[in-house]
Protein backbone atom coordinates (compact mmCIF):
# COMPACT_ATOMS: atom_id res chain seq x y z
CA UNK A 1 61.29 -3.86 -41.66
CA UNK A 2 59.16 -0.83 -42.83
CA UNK A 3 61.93 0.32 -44.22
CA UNK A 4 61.90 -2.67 -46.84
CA UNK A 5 57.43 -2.76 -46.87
CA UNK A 6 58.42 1.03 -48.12
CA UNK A 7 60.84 0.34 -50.82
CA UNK A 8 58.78 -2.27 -51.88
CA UNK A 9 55.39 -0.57 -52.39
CA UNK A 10 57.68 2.24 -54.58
CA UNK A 11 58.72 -0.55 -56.89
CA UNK A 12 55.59 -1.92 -56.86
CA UNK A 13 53.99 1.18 -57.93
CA UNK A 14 56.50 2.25 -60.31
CA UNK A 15 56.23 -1.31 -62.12
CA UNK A 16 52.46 -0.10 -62.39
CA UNK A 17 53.22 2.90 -64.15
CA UNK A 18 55.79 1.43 -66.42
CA UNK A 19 55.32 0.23 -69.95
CA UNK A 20 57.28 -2.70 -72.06
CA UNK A 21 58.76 -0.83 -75.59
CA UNK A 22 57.87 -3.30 -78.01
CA UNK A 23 57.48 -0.90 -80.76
CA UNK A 24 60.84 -0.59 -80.47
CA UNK A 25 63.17 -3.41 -79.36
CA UNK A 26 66.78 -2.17 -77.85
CA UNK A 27 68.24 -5.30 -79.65
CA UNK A 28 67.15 -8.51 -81.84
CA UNK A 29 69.18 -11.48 -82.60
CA UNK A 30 68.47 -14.69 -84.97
CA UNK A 31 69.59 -17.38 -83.30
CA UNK A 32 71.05 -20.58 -84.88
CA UNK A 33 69.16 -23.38 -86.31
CA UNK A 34 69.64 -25.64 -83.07
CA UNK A 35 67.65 -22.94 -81.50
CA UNK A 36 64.92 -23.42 -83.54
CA UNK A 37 62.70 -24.60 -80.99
CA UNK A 38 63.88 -22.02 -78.77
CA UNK A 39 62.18 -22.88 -75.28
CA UNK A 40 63.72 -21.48 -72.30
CA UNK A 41 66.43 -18.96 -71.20
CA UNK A 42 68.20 -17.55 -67.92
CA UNK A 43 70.54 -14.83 -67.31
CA UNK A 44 74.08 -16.16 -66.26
CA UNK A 45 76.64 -13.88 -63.97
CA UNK A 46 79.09 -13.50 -67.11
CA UNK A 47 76.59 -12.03 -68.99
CA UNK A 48 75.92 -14.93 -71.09
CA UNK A 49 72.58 -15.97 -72.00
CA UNK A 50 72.10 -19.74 -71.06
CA UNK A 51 69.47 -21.07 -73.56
CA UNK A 52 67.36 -24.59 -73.81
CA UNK A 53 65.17 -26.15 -76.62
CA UNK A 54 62.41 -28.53 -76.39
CA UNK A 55 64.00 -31.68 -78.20
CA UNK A 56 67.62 -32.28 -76.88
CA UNK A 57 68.95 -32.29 -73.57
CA UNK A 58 71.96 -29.22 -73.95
CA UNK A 59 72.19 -26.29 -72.55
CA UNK A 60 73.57 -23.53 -75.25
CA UNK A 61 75.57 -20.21 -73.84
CA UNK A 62 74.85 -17.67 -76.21
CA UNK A 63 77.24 -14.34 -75.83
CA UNK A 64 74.33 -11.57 -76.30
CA UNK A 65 77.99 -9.10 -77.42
CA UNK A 66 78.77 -11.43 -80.85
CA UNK A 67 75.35 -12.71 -81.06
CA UNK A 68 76.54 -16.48 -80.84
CA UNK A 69 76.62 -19.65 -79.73
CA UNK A 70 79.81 -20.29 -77.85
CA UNK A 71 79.49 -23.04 -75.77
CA UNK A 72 77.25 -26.25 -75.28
CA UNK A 73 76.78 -28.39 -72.14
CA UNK A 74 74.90 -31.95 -72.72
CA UNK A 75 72.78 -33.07 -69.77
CA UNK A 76 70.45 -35.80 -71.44
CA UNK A 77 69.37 -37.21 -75.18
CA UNK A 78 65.85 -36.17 -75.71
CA UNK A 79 63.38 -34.73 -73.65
CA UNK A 80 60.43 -31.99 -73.84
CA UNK A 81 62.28 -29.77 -72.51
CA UNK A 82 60.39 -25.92 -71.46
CA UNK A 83 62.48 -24.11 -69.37
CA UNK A 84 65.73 -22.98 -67.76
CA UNK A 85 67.11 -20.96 -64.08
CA UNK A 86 70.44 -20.87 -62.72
CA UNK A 87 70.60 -20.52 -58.93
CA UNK A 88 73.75 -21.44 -56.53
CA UNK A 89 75.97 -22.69 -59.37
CA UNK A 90 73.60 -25.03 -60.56
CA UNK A 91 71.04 -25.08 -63.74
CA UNK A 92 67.71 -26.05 -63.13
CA UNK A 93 66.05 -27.31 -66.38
CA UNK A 94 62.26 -28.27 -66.45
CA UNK A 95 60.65 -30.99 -68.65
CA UNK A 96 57.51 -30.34 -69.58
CA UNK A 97 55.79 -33.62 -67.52
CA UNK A 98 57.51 -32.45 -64.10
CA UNK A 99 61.22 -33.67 -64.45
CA UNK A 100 63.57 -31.25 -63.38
CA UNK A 101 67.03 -31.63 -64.17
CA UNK A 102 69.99 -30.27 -62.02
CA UNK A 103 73.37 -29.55 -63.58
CA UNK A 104 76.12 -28.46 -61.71
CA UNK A 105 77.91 -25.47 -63.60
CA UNK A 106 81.34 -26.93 -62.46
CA UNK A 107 81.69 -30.67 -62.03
CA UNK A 108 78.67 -30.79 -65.23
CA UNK A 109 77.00 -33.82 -62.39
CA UNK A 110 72.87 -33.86 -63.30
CA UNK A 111 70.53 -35.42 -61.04
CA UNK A 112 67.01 -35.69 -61.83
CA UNK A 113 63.77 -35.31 -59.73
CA UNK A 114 60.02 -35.86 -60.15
CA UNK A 115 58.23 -32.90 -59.13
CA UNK A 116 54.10 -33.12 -58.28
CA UNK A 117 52.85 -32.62 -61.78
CA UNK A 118 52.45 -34.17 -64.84
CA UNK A 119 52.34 -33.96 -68.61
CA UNK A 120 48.50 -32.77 -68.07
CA UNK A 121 50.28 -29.91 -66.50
CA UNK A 122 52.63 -29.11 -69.57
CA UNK A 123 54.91 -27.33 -67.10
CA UNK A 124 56.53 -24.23 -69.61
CA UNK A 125 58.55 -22.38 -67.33
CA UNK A 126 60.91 -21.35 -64.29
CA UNK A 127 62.60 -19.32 -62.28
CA UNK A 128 64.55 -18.08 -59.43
CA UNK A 129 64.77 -15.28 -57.08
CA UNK A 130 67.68 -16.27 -55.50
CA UNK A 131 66.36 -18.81 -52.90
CA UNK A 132 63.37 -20.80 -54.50
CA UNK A 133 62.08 -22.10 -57.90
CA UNK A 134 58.77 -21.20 -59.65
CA UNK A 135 57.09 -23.43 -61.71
CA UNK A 136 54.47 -22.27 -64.29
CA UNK A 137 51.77 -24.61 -65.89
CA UNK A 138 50.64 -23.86 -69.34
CA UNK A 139 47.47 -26.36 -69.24
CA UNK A 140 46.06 -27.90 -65.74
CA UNK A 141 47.08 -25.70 -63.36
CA UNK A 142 46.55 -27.85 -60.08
CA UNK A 143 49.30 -30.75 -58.31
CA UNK A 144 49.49 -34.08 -60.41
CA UNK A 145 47.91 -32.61 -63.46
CA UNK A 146 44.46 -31.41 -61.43
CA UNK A 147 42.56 -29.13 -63.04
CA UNK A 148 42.03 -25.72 -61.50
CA UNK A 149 39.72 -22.70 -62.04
CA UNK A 150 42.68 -20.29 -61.13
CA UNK A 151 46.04 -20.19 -63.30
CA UNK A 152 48.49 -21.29 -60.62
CA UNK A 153 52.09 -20.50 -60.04
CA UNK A 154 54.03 -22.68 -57.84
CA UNK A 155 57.31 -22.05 -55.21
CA UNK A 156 59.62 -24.82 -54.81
CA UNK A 157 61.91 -25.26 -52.38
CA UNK A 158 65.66 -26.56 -54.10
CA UNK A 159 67.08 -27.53 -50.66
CA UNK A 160 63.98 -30.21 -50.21
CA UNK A 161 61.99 -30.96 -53.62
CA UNK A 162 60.39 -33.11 -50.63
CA UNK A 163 58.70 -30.18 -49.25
CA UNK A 164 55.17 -29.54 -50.78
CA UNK A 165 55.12 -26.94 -53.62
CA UNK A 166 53.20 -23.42 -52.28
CA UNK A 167 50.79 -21.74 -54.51
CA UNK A 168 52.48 -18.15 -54.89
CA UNK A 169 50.20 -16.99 -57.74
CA UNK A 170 46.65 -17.97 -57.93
CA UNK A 171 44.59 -15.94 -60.96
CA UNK A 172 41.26 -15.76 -61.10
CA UNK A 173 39.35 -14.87 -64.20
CA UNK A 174 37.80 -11.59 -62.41
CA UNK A 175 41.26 -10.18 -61.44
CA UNK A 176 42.84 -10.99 -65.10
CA UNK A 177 39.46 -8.96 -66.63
CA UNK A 178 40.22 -6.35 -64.23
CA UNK A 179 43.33 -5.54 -65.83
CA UNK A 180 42.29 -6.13 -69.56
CA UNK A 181 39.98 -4.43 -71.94
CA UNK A 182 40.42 -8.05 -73.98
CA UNK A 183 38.78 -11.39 -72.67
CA UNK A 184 41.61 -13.59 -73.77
CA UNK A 185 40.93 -15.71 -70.56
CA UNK A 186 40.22 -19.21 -72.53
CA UNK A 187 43.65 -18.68 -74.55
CA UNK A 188 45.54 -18.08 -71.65
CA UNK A 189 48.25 -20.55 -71.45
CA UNK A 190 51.75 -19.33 -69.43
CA UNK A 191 54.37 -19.75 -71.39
CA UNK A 192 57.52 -18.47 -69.66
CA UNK A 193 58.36 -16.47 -65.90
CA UNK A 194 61.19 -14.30 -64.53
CA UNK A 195 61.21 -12.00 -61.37
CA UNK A 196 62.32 -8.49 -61.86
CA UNK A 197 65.71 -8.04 -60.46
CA UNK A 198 64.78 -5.21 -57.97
CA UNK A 199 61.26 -5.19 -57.61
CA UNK A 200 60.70 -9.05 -57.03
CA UNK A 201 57.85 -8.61 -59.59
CA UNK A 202 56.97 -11.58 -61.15
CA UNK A 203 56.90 -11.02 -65.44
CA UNK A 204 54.54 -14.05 -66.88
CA UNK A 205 54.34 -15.15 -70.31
CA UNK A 206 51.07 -16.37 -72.04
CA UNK A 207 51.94 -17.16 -75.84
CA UNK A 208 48.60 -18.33 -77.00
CA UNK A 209 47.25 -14.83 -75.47
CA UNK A 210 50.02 -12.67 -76.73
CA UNK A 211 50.58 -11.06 -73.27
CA UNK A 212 53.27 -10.21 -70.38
CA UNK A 213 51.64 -10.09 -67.31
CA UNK A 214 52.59 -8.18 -64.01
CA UNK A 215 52.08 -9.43 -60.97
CA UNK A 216 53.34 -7.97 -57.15
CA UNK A 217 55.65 -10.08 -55.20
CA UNK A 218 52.63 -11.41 -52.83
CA UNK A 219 50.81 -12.67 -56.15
CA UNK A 220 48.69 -9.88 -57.29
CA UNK A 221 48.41 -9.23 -60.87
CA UNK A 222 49.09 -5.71 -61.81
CA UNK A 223 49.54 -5.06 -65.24
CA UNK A 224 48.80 -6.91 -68.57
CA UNK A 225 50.65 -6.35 -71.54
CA UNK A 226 49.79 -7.14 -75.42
CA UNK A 227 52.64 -7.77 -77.48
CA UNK A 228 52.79 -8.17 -81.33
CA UNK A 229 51.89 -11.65 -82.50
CA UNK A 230 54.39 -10.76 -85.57
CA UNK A 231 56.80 -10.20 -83.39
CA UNK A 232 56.95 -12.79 -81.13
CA UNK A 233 54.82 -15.57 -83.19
CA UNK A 234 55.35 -18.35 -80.10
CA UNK A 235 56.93 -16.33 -76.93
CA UNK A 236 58.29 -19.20 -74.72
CA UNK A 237 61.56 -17.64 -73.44
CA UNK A 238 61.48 -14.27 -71.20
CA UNK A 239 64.44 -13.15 -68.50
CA UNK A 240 65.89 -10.33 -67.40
CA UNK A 241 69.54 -8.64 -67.85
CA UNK A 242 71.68 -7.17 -65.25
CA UNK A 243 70.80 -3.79 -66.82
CA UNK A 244 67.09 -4.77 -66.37
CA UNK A 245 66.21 -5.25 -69.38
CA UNK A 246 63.39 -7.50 -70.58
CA UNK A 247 64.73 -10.20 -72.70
CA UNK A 248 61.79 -12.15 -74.71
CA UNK A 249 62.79 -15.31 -77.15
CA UNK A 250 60.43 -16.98 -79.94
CA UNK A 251 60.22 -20.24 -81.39
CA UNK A 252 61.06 -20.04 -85.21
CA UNK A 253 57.43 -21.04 -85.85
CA UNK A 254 56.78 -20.95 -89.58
CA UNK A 255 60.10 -18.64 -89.88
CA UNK A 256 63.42 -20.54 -90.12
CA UNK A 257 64.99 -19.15 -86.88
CA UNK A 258 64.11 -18.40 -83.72
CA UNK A 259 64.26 -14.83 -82.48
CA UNK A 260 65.35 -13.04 -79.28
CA UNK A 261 64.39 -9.58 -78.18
CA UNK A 262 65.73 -7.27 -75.61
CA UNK A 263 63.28 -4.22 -74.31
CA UNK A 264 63.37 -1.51 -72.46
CA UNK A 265 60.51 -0.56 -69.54
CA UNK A 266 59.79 2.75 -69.92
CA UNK A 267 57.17 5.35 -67.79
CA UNK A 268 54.23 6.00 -69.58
């Protein structure tokens, strides 16, 4: 046990002392036209990038080596839908009112649940670590669409959506100024999650912001990020690689395509 409190105040601290390269991407790709609305993405075991927008119910496989499409999987017609996880051979993909969708990867069987939020909520992403589901709210941050002071992150539980969600990630405005020299606190709107693959660090989104922010695997933010609006004109989409790489997708916006990044995380 203090073997593992160890290793995980290193990572913790070297994830402090780490910086995104956004001046200078590893990779970019223009994805297809049905990606336009680019909304959600998760990291498959093949290597393929499984990808969701926010008007049809499919799931599209995009091969990051040929930079295409290759496969589709249909779940439902229509839907607002923000975000996408894999986790024990099933996708998990969230609506933006608190629908979440289960696909199995082999038999293609959905079945649908009704989380405890809303579309006051506007629920914009998820994730996995390899045993729950987090849940990020881009507006209202508390159950059923409450508001809250904090921005909340929530922990499901996939073998009992019964089970009440837990509040892993509760930011106050005083620990987000802490880590900022720019009050973009009334902007801040999360967008997209993933944990890092080794350090359990949770990577947040905040599109309206223009941010990536840090925080430690017991909720604590660490580290706020400003990316390039340019760049990444509506950042929605954010995962991580088996390399480690940060992966960051974009609406099209006013362009014609959506965009996809891949960065490295460099010392400083």
């Amino acid at each position: 046990m203090w073997m593992l409190r160890i290793l995980c105040l290193f990572f913790s601290v070297a994830m402090m002392t780490d910086d995104i390269a956004f001046e200078a991407p590893l990779n970019e790709w223009k994805l297809p036209k049905s990606l336009k609305e680019f909304s959600g993405m998760t990291i498959l075991p093949n290597g393929q990038i499984a990808m969701v927008q926010d008007e049809k119910g499919v799931i599209y496989f995009f091969d990051p080596d040929t930079g295409e499409v290759v496969d589709e999987l249909k779940f439902k017609k229509k839907g607002d839908f923000e975000g996408i996880t894999f986790l024990s051979g099933h996708f998990y993909v969230l609506q933006s009112d608190g629908h979440l969708f289960e696909v199995n990867a082999t038999s293609k069987q959905e079945r649908s649940y009704r989380l405890p939020f809303d579309a006051d909520n506007d629920l914009e992403g998820i994730t996995s670590d390899g045993r729950y589901l987090y849940v990020c709210p881009k507006e209202n941050s508390g159950l059923y669409g409450a508001e809250a002071n904090n921005k909340i992150i929530w922990r499901l539980d996939p073998r009992d959506f019964f089970l009440p969600p837990k509040a892993v990630i509760s930011l106050s405005k005083s620990a987000y100024l802490k880590n900022t020299n720019k009050d973009h606190w009334k902007s801040i709107g999360f967008s997209g999650i993933a944990v890092h693959p080794t350090s359990g660090m949770f990577y947040v989104l905040s599109h309206r912001s223009h941010e990536v922010m840090v925080f430690s695997p017991d909720g604590e933010i660490t580290t706020v990020w400003s990316y390039p609006k340019k760049l990444l004109p509506q950042a929605e989409a954010i995962t991580f690689d088996h390399q480690g790489h940060l992966l960051i997708g974009s609406e099209a916006g006013k362009k014609k395509h959506g965009r996809l990044y891949r960065f490295s995380i460099k010392k400083r």
